[in-house]
N, C-alpha and C. Protein backbone atom coordinates (compact mmCIF):
# COMPACT_ATOMS: atom_id res chain seq x y z
N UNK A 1 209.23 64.85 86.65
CA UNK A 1 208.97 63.65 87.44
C UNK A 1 207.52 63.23 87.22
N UNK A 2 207.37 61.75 86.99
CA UNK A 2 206.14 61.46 86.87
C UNK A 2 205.27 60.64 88.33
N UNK A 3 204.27 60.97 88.63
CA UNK A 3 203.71 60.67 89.79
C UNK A 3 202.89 59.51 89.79
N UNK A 4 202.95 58.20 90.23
CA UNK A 4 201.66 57.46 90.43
C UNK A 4 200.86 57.25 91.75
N UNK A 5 199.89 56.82 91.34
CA UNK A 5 198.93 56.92 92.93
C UNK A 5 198.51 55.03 92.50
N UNK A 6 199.45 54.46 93.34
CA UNK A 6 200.04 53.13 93.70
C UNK A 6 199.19 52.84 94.90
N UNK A 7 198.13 52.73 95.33
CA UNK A 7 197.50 51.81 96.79
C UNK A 7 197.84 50.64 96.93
N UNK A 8 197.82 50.70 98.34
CA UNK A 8 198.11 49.02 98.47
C UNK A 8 198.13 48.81 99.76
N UNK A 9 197.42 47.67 99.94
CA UNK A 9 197.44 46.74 101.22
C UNK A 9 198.28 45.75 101.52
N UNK A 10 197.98 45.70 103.31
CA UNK A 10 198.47 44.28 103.33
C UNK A 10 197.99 43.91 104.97
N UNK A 11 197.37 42.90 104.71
CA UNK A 11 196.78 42.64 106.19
C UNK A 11 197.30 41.76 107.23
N UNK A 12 197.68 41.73 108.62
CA UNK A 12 198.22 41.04 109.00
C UNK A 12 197.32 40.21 109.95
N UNK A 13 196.92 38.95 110.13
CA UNK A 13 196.33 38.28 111.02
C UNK A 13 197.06 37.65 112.15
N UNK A 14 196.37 37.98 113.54
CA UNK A 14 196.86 37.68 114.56
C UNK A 14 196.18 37.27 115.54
N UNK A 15 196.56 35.62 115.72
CA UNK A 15 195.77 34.91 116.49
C UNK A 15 196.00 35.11 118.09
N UNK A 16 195.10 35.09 119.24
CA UNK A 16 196.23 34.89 120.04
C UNK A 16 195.13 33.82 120.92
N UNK A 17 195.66 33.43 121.96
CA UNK A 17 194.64 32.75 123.05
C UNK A 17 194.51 33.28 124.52
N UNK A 18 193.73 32.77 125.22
CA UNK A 18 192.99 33.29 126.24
C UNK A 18 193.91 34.06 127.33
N UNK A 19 195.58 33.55 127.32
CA UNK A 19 196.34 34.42 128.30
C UNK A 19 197.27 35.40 127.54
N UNK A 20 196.45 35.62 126.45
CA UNK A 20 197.41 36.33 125.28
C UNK A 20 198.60 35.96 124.52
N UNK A 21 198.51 34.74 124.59
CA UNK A 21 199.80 34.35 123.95
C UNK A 21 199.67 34.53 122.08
N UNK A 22 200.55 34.94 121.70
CA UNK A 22 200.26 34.73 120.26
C UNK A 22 200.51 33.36 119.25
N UNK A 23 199.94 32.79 118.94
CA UNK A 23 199.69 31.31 118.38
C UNK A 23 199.98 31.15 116.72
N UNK A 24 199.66 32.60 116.24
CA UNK A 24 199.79 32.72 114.66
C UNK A 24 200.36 34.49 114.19
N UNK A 25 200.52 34.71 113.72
CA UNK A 25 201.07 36.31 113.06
C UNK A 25 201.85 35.99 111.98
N UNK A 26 200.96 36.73 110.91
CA UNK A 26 201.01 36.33 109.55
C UNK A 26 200.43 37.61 108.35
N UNK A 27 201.36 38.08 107.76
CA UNK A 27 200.51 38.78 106.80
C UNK A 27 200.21 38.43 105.23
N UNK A 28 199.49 38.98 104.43
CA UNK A 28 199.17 38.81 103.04
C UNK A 28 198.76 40.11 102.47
N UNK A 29 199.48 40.06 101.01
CA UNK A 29 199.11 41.57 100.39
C UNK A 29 197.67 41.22 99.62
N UNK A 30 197.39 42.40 99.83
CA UNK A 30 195.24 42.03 99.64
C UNK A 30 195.35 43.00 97.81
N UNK A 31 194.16 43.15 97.40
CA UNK A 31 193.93 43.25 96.24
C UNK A 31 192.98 44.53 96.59
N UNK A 32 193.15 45.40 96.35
CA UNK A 32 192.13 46.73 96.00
C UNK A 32 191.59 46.59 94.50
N UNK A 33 189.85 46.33 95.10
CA UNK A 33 189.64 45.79 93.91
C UNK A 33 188.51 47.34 92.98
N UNK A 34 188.03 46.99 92.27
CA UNK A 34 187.74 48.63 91.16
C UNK A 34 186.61 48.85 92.09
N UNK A 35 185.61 48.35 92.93
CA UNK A 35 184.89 48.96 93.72
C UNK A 35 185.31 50.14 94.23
N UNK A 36 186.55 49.62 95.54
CA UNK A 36 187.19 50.16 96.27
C UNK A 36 187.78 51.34 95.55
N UNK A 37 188.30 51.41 94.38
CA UNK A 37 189.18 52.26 93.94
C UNK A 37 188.11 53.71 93.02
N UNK A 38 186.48 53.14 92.86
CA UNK A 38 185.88 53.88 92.51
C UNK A 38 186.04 54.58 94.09
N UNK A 39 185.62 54.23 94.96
CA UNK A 39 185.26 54.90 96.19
C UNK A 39 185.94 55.88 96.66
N UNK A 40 187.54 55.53 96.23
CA UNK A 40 188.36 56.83 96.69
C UNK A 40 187.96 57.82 95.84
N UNK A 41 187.82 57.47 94.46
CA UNK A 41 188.32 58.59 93.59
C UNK A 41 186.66 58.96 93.55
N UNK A 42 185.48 58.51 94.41
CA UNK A 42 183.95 59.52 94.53
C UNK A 42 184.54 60.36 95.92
N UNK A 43 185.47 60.07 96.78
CA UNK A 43 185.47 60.53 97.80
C UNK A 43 186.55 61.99 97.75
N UNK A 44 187.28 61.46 96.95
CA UNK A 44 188.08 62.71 96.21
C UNK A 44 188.02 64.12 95.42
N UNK A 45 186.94 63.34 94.95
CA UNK A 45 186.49 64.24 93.85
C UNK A 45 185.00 64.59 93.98
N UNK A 46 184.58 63.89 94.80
CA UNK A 46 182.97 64.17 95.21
C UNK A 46 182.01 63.69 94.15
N UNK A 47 180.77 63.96 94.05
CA UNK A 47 179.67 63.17 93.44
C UNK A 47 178.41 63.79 93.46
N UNK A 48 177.73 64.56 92.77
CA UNK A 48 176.19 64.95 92.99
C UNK A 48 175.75 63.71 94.03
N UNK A 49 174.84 65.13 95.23
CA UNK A 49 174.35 63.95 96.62
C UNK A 49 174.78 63.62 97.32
N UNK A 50 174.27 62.88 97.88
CA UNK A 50 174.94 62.65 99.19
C UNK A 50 176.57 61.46 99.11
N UNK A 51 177.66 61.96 99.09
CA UNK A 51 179.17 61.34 99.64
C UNK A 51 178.66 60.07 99.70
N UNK A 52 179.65 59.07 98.65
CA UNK A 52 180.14 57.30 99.15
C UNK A 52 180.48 57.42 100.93
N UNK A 53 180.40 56.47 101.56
CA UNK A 53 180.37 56.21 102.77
C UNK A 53 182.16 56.12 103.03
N UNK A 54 182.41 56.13 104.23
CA UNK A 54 183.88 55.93 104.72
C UNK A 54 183.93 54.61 104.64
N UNK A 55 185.13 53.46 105.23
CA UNK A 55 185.18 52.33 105.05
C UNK A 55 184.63 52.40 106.89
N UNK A 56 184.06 50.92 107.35
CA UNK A 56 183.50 51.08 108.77
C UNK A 56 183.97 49.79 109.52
N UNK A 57 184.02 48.60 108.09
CA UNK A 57 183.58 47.30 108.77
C UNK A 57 184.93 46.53 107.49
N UNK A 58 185.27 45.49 108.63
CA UNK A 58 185.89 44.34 108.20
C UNK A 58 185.18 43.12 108.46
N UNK A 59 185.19 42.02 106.95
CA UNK A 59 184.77 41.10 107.20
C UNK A 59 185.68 39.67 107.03
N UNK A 60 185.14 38.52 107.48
CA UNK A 60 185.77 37.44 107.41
C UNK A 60 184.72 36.19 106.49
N UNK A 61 185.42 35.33 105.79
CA UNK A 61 184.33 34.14 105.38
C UNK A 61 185.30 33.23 104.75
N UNK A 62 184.53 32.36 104.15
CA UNK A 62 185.26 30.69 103.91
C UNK A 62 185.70 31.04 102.57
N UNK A 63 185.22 31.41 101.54
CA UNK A 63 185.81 31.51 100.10
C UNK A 63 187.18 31.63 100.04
N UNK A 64 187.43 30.59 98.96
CA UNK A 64 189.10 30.51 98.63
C UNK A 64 189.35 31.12 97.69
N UNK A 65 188.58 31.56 97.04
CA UNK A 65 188.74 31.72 95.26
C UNK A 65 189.97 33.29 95.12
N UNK A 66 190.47 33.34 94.25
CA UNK A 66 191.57 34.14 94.14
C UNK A 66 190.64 35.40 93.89
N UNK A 67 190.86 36.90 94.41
CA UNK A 67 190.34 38.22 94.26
C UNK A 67 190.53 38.40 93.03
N UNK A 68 189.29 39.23 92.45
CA UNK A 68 189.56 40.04 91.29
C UNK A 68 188.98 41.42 90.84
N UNK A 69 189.66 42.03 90.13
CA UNK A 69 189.01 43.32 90.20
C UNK A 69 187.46 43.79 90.36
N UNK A 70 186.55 42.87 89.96
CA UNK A 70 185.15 42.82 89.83
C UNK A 70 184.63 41.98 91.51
N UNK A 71 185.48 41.75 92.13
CA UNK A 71 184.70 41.35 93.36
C UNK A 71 184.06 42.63 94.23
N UNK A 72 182.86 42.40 94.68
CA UNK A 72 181.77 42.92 95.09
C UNK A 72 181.33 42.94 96.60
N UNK A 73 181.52 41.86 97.06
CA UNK A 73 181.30 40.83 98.01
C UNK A 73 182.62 39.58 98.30
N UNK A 74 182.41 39.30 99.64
CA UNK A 74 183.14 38.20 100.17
C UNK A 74 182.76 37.15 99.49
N UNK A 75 183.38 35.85 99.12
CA UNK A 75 182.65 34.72 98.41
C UNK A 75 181.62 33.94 99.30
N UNK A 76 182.18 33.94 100.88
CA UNK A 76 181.17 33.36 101.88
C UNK A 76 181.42 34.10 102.68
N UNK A 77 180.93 34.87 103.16
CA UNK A 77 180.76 35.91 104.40
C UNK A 77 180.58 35.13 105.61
N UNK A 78 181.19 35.07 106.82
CA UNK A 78 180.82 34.39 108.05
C UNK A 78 180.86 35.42 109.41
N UNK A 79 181.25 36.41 109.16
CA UNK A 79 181.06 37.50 109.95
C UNK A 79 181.86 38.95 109.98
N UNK A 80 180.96 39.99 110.23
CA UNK A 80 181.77 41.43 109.99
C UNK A 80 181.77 42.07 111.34
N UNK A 81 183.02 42.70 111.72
CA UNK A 81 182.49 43.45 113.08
C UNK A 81 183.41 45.47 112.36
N UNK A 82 183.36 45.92 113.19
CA UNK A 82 183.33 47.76 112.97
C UNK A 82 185.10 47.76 113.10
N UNK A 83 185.37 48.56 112.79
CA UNK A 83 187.27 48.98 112.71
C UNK A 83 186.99 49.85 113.46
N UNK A 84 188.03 50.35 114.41
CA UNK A 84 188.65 50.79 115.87
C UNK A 84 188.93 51.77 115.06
N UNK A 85 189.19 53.13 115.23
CA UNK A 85 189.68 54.17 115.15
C UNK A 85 191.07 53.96 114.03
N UNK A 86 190.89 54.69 112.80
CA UNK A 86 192.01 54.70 112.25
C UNK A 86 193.17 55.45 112.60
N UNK A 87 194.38 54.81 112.46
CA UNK A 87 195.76 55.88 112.69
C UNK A 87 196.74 55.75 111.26
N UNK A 88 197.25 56.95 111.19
CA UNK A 88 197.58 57.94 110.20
C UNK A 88 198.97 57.75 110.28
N UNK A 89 199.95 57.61 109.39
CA UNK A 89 201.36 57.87 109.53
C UNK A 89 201.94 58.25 108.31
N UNK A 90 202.94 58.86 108.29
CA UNK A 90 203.88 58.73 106.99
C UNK A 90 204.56 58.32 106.56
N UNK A 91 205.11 57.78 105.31
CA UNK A 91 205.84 56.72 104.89
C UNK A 91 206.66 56.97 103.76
N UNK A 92 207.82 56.28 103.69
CA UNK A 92 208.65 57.06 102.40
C UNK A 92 208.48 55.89 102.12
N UNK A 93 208.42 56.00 100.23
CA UNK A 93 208.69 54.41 99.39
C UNK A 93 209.04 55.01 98.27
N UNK A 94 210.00 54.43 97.76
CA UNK A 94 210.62 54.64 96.98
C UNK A 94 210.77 56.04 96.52
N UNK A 95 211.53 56.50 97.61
CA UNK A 95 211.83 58.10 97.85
C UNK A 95 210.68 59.11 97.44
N UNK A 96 209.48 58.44 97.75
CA UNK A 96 207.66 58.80 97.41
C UNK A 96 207.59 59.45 99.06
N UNK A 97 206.92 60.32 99.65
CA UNK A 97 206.45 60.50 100.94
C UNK A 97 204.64 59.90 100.49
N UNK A 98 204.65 59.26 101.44
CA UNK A 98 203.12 58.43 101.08
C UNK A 98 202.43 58.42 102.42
N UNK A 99 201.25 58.15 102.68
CA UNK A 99 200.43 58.29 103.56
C UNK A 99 199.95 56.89 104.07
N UNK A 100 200.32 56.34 105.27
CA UNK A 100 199.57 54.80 105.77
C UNK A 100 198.12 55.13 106.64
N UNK A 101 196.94 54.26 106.07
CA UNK A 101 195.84 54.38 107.12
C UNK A 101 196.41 52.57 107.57
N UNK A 102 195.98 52.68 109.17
CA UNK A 102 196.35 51.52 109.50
C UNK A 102 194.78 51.25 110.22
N UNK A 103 194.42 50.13 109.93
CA UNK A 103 192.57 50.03 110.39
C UNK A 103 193.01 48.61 111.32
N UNK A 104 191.70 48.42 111.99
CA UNK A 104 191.79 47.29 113.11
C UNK A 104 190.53 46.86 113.73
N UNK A 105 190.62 45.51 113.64
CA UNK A 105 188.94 44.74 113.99
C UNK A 105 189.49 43.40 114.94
N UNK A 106 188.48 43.35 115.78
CA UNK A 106 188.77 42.04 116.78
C UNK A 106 187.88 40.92 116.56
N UNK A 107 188.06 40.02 116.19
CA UNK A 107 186.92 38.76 116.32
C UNK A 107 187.12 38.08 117.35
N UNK A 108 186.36 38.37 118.75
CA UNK A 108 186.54 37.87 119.75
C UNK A 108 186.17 36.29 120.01
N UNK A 109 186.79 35.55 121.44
CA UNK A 109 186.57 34.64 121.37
C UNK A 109 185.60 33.68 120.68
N UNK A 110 183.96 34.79 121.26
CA UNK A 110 182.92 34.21 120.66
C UNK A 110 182.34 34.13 118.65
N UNK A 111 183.18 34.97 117.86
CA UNK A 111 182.89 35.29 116.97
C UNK A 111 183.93 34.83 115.87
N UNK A 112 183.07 34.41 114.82
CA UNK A 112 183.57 33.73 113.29
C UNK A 112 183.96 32.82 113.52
N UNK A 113 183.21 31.79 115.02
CA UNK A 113 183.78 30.09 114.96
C UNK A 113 182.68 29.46 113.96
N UNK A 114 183.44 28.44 113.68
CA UNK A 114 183.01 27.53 112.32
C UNK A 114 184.13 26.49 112.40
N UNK A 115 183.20 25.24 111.70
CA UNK A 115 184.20 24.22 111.20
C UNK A 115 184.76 24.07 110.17
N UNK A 116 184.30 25.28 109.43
CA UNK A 116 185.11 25.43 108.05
C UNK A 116 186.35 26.79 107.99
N UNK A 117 187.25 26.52 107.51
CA UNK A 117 188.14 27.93 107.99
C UNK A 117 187.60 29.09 107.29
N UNK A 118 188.35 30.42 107.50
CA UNK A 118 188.32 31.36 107.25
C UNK A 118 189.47 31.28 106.28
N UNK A 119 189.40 32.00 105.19
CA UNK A 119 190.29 31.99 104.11
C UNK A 119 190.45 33.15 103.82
N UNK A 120 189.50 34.08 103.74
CA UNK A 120 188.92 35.50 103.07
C UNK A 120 188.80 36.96 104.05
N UNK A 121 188.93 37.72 103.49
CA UNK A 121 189.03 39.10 104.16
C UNK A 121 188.53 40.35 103.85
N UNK A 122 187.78 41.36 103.55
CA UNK A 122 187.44 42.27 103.33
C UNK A 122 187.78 43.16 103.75
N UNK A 123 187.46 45.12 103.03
CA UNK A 123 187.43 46.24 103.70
C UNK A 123 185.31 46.27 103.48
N UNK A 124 185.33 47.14 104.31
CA UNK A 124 183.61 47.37 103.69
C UNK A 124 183.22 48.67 104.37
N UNK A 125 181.94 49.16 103.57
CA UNK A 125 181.50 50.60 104.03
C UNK A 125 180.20 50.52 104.95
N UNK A 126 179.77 49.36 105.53
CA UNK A 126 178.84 49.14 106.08
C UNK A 126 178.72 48.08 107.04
N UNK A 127 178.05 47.75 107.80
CA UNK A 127 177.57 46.51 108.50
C UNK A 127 177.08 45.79 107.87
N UNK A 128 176.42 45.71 107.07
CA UNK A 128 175.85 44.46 106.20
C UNK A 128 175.87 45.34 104.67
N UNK A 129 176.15 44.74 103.30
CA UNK A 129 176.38 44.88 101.98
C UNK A 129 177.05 45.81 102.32
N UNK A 130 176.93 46.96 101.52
CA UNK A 130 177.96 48.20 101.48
C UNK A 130 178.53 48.25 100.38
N UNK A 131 179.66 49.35 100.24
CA UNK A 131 181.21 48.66 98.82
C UNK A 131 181.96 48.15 99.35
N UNK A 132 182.72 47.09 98.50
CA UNK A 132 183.58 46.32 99.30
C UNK A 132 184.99 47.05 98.86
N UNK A 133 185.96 47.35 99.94
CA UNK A 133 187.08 48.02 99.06
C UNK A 133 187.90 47.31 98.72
N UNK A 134 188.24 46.25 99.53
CA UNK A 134 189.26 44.95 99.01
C UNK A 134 189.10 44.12 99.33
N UNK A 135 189.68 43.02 99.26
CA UNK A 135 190.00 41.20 98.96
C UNK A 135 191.18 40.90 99.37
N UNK A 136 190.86 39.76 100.33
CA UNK A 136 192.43 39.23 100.47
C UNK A 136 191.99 37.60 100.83
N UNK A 137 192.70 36.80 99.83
CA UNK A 137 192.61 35.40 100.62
C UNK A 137 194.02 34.86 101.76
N UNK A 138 193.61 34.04 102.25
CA UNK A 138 194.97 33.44 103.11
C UNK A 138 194.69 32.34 103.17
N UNK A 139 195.51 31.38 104.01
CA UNK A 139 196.26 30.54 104.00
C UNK A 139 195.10 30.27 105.26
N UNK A 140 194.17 28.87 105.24
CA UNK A 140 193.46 28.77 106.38
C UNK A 140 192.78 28.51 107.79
N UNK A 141 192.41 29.27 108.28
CA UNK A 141 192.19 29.65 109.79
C UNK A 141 191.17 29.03 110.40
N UNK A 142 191.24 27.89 111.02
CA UNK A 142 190.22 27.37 111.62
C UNK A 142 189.55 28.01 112.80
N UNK A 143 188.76 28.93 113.31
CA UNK A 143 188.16 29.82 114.28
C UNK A 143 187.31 29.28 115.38
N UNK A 144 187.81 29.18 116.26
CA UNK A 144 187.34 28.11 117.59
C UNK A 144 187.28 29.21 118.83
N UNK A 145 186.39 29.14 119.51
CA UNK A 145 186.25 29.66 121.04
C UNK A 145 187.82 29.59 121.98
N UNK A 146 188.58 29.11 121.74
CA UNK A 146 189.75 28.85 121.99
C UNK A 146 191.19 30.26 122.05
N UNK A 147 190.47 31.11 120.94
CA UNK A 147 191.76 32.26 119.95
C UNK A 147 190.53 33.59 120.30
N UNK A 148 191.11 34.42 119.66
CA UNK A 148 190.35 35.49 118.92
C UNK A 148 191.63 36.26 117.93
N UNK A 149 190.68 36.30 117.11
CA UNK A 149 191.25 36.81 115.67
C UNK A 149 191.28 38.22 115.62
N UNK A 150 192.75 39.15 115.73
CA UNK A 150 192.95 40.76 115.29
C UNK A 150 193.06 40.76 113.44
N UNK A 151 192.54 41.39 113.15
CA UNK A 151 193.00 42.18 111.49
C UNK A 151 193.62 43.03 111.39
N UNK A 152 194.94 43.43 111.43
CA UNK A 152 195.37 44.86 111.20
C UNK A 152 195.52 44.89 109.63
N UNK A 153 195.02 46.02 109.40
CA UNK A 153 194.69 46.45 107.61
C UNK A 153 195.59 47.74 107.59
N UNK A 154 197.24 47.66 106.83
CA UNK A 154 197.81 49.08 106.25
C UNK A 154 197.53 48.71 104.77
N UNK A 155 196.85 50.51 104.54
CA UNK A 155 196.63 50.61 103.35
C UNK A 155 197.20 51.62 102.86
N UNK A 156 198.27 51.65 101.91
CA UNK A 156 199.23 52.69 101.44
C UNK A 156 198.70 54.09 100.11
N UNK A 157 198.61 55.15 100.42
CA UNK A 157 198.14 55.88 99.43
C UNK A 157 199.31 56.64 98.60
């Protein structure tokens, strides 16, 4: 039997408003781009010095442009906040037993309003720069004091 190590995302955005109603719920499969994929395999295998960082922070910004393996950075960054405690599950795919991290960030009422939408999505190892582990564009989100924006991020190993 031959084995691959297949990652993969897919993020789901979920709008809701002030009495919790949900207004939008929507997902998109994101792009693990060669940053990200160096990071597992320094975290795996280790590295003279001090360990690549864990992932910490999700971000949001206006760039439409399609992900590619060489992305680095968000195309327009408009704001990052910290991921909530990861949870762990197991998963069969294609008769594979595989491992889900499921990550989670809130952009509350007050945060990532703009008159330009949000299109773009990140994983990241930091509060500001960091490695970026993935890319995801969507379909776009105008961000108003009105909503607050959840990210749930499963990432399949």
């Amino acid at each position: 039997m031959l084995e691959t190590m297949d990652m993969r995302g897919r993020v789901r955005l979920l709008v809701e408003d002030r009495d919790g109603r949900v207004l939008l719920d929507r997902s998109h499969a994101n792009r693990i781009v060669q940053s990200g994929r160096d990071l597992v395999a320094r975290r795996f295998a280790g590295v003279p010095g001090t360990p690549p960082a864990i992932v910490s922070h999700m971000a949001v910004g206006t760039g439409a442009a399609a992900p590619t393996d060489a992305d680095v950075k968000l195309v327009a960054e408009r704001a990052r906040n910290a991921i909530a405690a990861p949870v762990y599950s197991a998963v069969v795919d294609g008769g594979v037993q595989r491992v889900k991290v499921s990550l989670q960030t809130v952009f509350d009422f007050g945060e990532a309003n703009g008159a330009e939408p949000l299109r773009e999505a990140g994983i990241f190892t930091a509060a500001s720069a960091g490695t970026m582990y993935n890319r995801v564009v969507f379909d776009p989100v105008t961000k108003a004091n009105t909503f607050k924006l959840t990210l749930i991020w499963d990432i399949v190993f």
